[in-house]
N, C-alpha and C. Protein backbone atom coordinates (compact mmCIF):
# COMPACT_ATOMS: atom_id res chain seq x y z
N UNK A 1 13.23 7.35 23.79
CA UNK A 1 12.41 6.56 22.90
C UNK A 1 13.11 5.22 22.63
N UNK A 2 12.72 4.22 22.60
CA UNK A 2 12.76 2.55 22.60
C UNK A 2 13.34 2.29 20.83
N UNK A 3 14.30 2.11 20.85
CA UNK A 3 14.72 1.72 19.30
C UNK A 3 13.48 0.73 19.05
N UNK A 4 12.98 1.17 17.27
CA UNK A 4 12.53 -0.52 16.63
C UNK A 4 12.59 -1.17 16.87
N UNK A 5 12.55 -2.43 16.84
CA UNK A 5 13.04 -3.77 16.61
C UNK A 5 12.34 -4.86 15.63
N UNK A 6 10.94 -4.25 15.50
CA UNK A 6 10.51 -5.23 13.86
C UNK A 6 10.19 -4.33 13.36
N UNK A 7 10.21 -4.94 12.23
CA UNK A 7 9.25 -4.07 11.51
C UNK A 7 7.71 -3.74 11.66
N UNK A 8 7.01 -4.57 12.43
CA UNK A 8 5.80 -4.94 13.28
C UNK A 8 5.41 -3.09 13.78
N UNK A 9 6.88 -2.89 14.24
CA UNK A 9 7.27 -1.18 14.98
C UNK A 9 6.85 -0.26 14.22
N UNK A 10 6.87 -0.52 12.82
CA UNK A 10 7.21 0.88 12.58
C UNK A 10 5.60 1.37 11.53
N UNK A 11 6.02 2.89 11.66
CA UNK A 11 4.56 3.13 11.29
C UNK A 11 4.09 3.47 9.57
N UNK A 12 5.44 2.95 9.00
CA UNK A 12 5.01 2.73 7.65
C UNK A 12 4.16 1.36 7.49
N UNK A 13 4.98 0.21 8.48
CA UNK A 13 4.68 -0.57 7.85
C UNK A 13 2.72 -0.73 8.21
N UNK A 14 2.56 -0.24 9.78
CA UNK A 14 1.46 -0.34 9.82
C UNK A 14 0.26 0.19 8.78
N UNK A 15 0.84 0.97 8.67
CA UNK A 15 -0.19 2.17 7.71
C UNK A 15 -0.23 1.65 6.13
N UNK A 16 0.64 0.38 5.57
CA UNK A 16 0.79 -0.36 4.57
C UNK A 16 -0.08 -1.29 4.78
N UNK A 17 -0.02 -1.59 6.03
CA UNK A 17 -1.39 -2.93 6.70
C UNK A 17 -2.77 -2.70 6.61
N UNK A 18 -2.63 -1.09 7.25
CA UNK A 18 -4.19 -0.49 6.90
C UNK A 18 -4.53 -0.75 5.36
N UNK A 19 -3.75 0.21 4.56
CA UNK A 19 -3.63 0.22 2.82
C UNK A 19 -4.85 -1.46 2.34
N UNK A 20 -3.51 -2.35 2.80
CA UNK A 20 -3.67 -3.83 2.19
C UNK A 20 -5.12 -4.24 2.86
N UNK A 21 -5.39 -4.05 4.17
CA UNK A 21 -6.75 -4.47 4.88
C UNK A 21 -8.00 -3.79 4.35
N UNK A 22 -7.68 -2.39 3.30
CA UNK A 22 -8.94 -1.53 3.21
C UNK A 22 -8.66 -2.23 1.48
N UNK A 23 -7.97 -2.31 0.79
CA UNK A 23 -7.90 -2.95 -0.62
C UNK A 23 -8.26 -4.32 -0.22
N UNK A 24 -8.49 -4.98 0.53
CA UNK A 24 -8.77 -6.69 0.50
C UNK A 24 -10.43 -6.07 0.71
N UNK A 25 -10.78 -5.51 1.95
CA UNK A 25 -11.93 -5.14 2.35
C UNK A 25 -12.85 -5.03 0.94
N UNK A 26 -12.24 -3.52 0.08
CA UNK A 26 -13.17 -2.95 -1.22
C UNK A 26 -13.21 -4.38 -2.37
N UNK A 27 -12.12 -5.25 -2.59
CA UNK A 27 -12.20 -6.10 -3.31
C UNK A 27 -13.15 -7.18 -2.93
N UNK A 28 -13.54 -7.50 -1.49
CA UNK A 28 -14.77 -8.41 -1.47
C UNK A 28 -16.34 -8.21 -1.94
N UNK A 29 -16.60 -6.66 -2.28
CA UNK A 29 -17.66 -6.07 -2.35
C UNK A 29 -17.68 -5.92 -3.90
N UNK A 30 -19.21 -6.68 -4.37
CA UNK A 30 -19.43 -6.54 -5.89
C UNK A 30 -19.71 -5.25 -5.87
N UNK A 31 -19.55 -5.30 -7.40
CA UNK A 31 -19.01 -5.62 -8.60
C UNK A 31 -17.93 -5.87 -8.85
N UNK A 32 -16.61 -5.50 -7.90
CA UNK A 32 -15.46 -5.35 -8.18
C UNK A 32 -15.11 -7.08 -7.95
N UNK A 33 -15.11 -7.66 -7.41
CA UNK A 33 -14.79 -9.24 -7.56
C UNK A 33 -15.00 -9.73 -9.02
N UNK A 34 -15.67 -9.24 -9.84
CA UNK A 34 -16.14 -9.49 -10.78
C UNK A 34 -15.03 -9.46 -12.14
N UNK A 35 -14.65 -8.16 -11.93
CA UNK A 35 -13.17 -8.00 -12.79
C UNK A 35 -12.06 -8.36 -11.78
N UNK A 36 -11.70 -9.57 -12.25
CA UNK A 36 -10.37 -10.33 -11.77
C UNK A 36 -9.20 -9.54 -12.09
N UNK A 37 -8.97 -9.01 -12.72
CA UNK A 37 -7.71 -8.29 -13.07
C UNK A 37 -7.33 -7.41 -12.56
N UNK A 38 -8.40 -6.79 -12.24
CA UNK A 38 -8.39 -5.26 -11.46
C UNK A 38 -8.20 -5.57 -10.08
N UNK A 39 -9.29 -6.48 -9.53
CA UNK A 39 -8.82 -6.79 -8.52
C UNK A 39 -7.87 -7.93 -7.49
N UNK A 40 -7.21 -8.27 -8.61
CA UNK A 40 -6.18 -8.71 -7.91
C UNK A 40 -5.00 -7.87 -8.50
N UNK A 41 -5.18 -7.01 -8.93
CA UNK A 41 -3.82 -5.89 -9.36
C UNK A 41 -3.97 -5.38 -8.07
N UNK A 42 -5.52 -4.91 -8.05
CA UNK A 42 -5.38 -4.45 -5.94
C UNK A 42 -4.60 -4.41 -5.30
N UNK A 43 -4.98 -5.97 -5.13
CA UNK A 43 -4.54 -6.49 -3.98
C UNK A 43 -3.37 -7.06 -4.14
N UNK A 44 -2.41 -7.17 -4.93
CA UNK A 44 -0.85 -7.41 -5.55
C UNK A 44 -0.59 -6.16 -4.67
N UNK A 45 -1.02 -4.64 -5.52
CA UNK A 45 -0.11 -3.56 -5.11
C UNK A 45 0.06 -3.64 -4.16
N UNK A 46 -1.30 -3.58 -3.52
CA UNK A 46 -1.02 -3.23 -1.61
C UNK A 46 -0.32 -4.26 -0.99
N UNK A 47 -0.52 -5.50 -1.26
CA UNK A 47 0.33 -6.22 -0.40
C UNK A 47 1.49 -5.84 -0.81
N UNK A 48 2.27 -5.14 -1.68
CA UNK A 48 3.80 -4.84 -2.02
C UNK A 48 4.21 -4.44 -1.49
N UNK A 49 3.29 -3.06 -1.41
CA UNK A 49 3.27 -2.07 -0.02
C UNK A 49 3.90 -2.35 0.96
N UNK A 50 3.53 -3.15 1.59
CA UNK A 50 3.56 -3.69 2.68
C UNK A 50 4.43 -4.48 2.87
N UNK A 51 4.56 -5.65 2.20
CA UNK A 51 5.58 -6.48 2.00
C UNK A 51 6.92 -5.99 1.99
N UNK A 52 7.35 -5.12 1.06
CA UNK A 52 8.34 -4.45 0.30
C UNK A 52 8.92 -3.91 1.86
N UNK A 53 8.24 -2.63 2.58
CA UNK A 53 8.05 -2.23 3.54
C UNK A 53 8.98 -2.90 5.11
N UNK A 54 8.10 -4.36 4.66
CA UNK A 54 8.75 -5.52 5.74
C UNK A 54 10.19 -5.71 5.72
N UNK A 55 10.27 -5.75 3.92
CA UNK A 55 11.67 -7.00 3.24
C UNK A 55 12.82 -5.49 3.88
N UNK A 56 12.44 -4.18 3.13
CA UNK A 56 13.28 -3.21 3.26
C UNK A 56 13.51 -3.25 4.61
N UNK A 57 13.03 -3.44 5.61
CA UNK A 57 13.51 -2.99 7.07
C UNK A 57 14.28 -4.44 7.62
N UNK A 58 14.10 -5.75 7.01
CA UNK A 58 15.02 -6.76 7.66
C UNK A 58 16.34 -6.78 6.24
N UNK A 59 16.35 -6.00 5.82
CA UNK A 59 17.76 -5.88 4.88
C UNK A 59 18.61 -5.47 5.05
N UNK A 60 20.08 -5.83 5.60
CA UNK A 60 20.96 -5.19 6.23
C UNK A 60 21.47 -3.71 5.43
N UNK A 61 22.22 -4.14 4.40
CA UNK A 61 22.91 -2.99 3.46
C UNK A 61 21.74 -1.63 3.53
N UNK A 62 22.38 -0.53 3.34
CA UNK A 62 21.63 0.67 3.38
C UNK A 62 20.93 0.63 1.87
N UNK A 63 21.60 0.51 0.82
CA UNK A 63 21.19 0.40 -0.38
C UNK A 63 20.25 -0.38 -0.78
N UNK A 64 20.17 -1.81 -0.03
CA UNK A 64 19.17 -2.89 -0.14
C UNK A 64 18.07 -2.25 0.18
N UNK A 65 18.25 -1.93 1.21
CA UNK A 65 17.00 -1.27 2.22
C UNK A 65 16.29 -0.31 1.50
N UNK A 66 16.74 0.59 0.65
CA UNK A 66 15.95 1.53 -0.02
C UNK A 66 15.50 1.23 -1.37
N UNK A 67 15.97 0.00 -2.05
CA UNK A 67 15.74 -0.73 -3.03
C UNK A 67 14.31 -1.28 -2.62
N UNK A 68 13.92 -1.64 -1.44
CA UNK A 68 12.99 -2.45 -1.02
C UNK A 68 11.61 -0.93 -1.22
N UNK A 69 12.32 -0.11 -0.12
CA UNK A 69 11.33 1.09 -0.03
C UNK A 69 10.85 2.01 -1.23
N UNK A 70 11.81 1.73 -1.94
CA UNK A 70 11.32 2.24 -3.22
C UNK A 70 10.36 1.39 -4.26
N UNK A 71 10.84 0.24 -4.10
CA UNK A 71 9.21 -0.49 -4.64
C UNK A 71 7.91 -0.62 -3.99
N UNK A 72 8.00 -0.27 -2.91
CA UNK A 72 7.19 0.26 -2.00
C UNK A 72 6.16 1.46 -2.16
N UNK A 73 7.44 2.22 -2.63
CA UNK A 73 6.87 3.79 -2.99
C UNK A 73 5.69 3.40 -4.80
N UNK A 74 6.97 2.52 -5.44
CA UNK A 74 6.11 2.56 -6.90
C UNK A 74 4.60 1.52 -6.42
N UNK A 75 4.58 0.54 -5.88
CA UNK A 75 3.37 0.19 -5.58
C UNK A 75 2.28 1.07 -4.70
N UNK A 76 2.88 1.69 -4.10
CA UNK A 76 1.70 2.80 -3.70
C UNK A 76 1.29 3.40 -4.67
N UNK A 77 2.04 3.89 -5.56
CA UNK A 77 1.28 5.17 -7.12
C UNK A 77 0.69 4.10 -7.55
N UNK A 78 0.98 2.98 -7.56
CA UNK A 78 0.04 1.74 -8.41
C UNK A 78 -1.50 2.39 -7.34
N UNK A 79 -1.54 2.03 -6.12
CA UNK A 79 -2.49 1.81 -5.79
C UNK A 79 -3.55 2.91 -6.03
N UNK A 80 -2.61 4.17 -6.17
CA UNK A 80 -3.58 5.65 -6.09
C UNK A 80 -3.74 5.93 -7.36
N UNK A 81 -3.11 5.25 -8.38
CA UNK A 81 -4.06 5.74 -9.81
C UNK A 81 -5.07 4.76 -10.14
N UNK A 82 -4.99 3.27 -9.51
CA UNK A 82 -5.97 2.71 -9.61
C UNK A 82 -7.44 2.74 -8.52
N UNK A 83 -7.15 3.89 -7.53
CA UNK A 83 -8.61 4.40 -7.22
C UNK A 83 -9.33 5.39 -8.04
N UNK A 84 -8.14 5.65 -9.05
CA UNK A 84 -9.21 6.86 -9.87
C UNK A 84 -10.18 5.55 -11.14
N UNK A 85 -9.56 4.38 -11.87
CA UNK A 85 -10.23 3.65 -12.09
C UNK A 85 -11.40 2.78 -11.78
N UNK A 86 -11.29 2.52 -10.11
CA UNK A 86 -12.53 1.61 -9.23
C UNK A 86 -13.36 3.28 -9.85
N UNK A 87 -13.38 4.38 -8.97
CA UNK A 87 -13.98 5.76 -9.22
C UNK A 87 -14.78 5.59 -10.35
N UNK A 88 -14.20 5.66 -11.62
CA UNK A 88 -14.44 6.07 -12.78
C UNK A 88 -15.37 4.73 -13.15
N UNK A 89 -15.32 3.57 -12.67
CA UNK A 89 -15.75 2.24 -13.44
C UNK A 89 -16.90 1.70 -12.23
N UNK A 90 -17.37 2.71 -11.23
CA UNK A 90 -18.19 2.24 -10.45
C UNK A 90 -18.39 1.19 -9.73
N UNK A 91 -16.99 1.10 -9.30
CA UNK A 91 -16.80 -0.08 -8.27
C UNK A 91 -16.82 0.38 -7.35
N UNK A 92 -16.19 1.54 -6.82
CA UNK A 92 -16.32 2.27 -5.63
C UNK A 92 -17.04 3.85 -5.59
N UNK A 93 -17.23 4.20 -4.43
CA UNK A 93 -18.10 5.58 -4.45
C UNK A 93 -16.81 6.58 -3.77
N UNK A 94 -17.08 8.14 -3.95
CA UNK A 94 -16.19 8.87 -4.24
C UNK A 94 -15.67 8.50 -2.14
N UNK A 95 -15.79 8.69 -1.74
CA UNK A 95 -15.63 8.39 -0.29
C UNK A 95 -15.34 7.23 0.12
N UNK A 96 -15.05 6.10 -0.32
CA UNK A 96 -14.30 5.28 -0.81
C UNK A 96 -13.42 5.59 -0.92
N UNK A 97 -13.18 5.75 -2.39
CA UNK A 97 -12.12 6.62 -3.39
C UNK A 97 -11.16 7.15 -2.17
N UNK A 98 -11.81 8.55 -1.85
CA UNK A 98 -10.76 9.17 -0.59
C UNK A 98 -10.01 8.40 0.79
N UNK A 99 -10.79 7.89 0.78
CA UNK A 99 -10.07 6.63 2.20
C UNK A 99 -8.92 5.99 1.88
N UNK A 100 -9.17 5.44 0.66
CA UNK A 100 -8.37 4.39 0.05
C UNK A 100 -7.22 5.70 -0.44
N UNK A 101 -7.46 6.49 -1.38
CA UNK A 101 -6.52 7.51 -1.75
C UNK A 101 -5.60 8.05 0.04
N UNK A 102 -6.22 8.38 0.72
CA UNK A 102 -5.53 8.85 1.59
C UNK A 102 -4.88 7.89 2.93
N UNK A 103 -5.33 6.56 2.90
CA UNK A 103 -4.07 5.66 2.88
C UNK A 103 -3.29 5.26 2.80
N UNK A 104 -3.65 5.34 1.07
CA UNK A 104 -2.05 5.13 0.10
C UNK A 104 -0.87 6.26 0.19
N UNK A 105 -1.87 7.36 0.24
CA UNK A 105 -0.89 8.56 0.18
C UNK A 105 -0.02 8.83 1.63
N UNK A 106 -0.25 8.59 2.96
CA UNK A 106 0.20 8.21 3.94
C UNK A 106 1.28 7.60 4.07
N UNK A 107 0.96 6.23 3.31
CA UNK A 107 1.58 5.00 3.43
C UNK A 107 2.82 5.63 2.65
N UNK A 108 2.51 6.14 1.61
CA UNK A 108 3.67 6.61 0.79
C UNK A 108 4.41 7.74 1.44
N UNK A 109 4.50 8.71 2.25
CA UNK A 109 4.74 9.48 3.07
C UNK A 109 5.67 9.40 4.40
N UNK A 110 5.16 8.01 5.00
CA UNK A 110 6.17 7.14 5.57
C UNK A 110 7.32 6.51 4.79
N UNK A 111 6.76 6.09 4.12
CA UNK A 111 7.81 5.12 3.36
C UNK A 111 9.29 6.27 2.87
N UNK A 112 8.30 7.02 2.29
CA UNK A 112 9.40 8.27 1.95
C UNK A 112 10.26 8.89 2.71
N UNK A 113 9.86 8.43 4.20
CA UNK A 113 10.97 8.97 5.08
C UNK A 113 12.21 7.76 6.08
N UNK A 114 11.45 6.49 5.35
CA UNK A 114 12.12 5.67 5.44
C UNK A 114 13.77 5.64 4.66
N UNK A 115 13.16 5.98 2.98
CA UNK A 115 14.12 6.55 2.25
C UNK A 115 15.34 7.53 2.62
N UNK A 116 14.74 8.62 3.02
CA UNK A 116 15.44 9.53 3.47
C UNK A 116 16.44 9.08 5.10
């Protein structure tokens, strides 16, 4: 197997890309544009996701590196308690909800073994 070499490689970060592409996606669709707060908390988390994801894998120190992945990890729980809010506030429909939930939860799954 071919070592990494970006982070581009690896399949947290992709699956953080999905995350951020399906939270930009649900945030263009009213009602939810509508509450600014909510949705750009969105789309903050997920891009953290992701971001975080990036920063952690070009960080040399081992410690840096999991400093990164671990904000990673807390912006994912950002993202999955705020699908129970879109849910609850009828911005999104329950199948929705699950896509987006089981993204995040993925994304967080990788990341977690980034940690490790």
């Amino acid at each position: 197997m071919a070592a990494r070499q970006t982070f581009e490689d690896l399949e947290a970060w992709q699956a953080a890309r999905g995350l951020t592409n399906e939270a930009y996606r649900l945030s263009r669709h009213e009602p939810l544009p509508r509450d600014f707060v909510l949705c750009d908390q969105l789309r903050r988390a997920s891009l953290s996701v992701m971001n975080n994801t990036a920063e952690g894998w070009e960080t040399l120190p081992v410690a840096g590196k999991k400093q990164f992945y671990n904000w990673a990890r807390r912006s994912y729980g950002e993202v999955r308690s705020m699908t129970c809010v879109l849910l609850d506030n009828g911005f999104i429909n329950a199948t929705e909800q699950q896509d987006l939930l089981s993204r995040s939860v993925r994304a967080g799954k990788l990341i977690s073994g980034l940690i490790r």
